[in-house]
C-alpha atoms as a PDB file:
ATOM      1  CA  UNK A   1      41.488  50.129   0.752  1.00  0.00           C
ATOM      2  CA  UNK A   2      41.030  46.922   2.416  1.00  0.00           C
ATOM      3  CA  UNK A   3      38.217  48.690   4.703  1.00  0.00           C
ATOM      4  CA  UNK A   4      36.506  49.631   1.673  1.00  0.00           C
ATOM      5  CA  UNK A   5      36.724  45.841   0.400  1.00  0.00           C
ATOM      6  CA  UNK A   6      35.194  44.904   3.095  1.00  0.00           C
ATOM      7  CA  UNK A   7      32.461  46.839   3.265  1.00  0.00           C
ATOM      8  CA  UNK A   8      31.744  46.129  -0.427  1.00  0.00           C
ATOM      9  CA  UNK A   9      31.930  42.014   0.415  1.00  0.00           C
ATOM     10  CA  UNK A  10      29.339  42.723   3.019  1.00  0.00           C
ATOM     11  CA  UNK A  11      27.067  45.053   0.801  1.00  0.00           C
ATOM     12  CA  UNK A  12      27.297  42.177  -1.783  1.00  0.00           C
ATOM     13  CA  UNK A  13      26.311  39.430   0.724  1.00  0.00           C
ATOM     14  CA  UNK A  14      23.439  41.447   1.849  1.00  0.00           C
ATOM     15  CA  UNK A  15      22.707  41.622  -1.828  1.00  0.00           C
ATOM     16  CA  UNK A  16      22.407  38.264  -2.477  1.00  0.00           C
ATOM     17  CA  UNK A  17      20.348  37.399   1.461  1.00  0.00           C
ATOM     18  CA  UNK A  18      17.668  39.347   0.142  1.00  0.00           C
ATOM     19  CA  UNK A  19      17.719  38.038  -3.309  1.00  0.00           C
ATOM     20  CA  UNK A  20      17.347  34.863  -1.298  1.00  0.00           C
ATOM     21  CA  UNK A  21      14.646  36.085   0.828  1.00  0.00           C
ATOM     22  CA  UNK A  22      12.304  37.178  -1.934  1.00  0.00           C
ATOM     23  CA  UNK A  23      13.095  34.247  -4.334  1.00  0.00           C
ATOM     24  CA  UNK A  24      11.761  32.321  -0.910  1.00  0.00           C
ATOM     25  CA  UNK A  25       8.764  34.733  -0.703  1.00  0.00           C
ATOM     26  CA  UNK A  26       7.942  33.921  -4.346  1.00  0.00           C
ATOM     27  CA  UNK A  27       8.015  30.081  -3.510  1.00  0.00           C
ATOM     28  CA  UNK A  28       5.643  30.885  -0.841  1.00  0.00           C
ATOM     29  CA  UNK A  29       3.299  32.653  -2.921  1.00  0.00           C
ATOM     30  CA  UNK A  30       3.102  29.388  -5.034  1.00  0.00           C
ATOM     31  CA  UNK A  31       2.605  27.673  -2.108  1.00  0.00           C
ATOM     32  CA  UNK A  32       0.540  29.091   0.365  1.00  0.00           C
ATOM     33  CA  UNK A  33      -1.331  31.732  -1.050  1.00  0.00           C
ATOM     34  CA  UNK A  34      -4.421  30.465  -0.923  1.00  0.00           C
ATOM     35  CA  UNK A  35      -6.515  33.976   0.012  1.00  0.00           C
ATOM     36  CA  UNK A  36      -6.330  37.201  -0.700  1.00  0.00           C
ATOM     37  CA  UNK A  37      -5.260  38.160   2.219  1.00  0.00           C
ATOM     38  CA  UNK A  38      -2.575  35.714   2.265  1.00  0.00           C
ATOM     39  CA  UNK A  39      -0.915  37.051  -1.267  1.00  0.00           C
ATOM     40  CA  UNK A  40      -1.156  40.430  -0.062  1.00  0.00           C
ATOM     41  CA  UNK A  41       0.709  40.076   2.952  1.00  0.00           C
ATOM     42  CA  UNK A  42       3.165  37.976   0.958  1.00  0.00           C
ATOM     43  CA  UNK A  43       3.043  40.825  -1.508  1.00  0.00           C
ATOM     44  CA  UNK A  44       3.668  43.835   0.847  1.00  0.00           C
ATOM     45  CA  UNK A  45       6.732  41.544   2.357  1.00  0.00           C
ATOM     46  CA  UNK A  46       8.635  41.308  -0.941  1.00  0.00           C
ATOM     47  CA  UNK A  47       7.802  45.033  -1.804  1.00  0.00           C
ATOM     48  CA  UNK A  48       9.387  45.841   1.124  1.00  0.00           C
ATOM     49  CA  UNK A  49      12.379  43.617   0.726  1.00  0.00           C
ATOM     50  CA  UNK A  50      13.144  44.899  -3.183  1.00  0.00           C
ATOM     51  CA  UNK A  51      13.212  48.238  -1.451  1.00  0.00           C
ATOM     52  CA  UNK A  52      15.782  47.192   0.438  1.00  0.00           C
ATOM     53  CA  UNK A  53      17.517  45.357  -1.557  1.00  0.00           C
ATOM     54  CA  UNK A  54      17.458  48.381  -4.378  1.00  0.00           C
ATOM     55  CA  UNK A  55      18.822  50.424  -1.832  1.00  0.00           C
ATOM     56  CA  UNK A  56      21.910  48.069  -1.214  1.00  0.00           C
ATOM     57  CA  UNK A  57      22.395  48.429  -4.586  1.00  0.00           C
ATOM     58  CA  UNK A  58      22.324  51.530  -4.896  1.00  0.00           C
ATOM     59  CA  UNK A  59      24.978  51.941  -2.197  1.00  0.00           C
ATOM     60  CA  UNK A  60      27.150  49.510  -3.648  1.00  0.00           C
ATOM     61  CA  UNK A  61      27.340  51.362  -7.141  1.00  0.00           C
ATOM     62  CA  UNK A  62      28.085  54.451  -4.892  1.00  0.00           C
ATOM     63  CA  UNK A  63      30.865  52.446  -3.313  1.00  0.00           C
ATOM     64  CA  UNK A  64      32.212  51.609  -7.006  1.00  0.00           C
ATOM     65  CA  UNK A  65      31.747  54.525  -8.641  1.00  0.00           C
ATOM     66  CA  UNK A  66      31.562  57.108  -6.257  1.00  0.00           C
ATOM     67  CA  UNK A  67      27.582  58.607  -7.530  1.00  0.00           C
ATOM     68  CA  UNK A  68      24.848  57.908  -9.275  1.00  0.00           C
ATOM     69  CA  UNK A  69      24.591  59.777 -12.363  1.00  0.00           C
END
Protein backbone atom coordinates (compact mmCIF):
# COMPACT_ATOMS: atom_id res chain seq x y z
CA UNK A 1 0.00 0.00 0.00
CA UNK A 2 2.60 2.41 0.83
CA UNK A 3 4.26 1.61 -2.76
CA UNK A 4 1.12 2.50 -4.29
CA UNK A 5 1.11 5.93 -2.21
CA UNK A 6 3.99 6.66 -3.49
CA UNK A 7 3.59 6.29 -6.80
CA UNK A 8 0.32 8.27 -6.62
CA UNK A 9 2.42 11.38 -4.70
CA UNK A 10 4.71 11.26 -7.65
CA UNK A 11 1.92 11.03 -10.41
CA UNK A 12 0.37 14.06 -8.56
CA UNK A 13 3.63 16.09 -8.52
CA UNK A 14 4.12 15.45 -12.11
CA UNK A 15 0.59 16.70 -12.35
CA UNK A 16 1.04 19.83 -11.00
CA UNK A 17 5.08 20.39 -12.95
CA UNK A 18 3.27 20.41 -16.02
CA UNK A 19 0.41 22.47 -14.92
CA UNK A 20 3.32 24.71 -14.08
CA UNK A 21 5.00 24.36 -17.30
CA UNK A 22 2.08 25.35 -19.49
CA UNK A 23 0.72 28.11 -17.14
CA UNK A 24 4.60 29.36 -17.90
CA UNK A 25 4.09 28.71 -21.66
CA UNK A 26 0.90 30.82 -21.53
CA UNK A 27 2.91 33.74 -19.84
CA UNK A 28 5.23 33.43 -22.65
CA UNK A 29 2.74 33.66 -25.24
CA UNK A 30 1.77 37.08 -23.65
CA UNK A 31 5.10 37.90 -23.70
CA UNK A 32 7.03 36.99 -26.49
CA UNK A 33 4.89 36.08 -29.15
CA UNK A 34 5.47 38.55 -31.32
CA UNK A 35 5.29 36.35 -34.88
CA UNK A 36 3.59 33.78 -36.08
CA UNK A 37 6.04 31.64 -35.96
CA UNK A 38 6.80 32.39 -32.50
CA UNK A 39 3.00 31.51 -31.17
CA UNK A 40 3.08 28.46 -33.07
CA UNK A 41 6.02 27.01 -31.67
CA UNK A 42 4.74 28.17 -28.29
CA UNK A 43 1.51 26.56 -29.36
CA UNK A 44 2.78 23.08 -30.49
CA UNK A 45 4.88 23.11 -26.95
CA UNK A 46 1.79 23.36 -24.72
CA UNK A 47 -0.19 20.89 -27.03
CA UNK A 48 2.30 18.63 -26.39
CA UNK A 49 2.57 19.18 -22.70
CA UNK A 50 -1.56 18.88 -22.08
CA UNK A 51 -0.97 15.56 -23.77
CA UNK A 52 1.10 14.68 -21.28
CA UNK A 53 -0.24 15.96 -18.65
CA UNK A 54 -3.87 14.28 -19.70
CA UNK A 55 -2.13 11.20 -19.76
CA UNK A 56 -0.85 11.53 -16.05
CA UNK A 57 -4.17 11.97 -15.34
CA UNK A 58 -5.45 9.50 -16.77
CA UNK A 59 -3.06 7.13 -14.98
CA UNK A 60 -3.71 8.55 -11.77
CA UNK A 61 -7.62 7.92 -11.97
CA UNK A 62 -6.47 4.35 -13.02
CA UNK A 63 -4.39 4.25 -9.87
CA UNK A 64 -7.66 5.37 -7.81
CA UNK A 65 -10.12 3.63 -9.32
CA UNK A 66 -8.67 0.88 -10.97
CA UNK A 67 -10.28 1.88 -14.99
CA UNK A 68 -11.66 4.25 -16.85
CA UNK A 69 -15.18 3.70 -17.51
Amino acid sequence: MAAEDIQVRICLQEIVKLDLEIKACIQDIRTQADSREALEEINTEIRGKLRKLRKKIEVIYIMIYGSIT
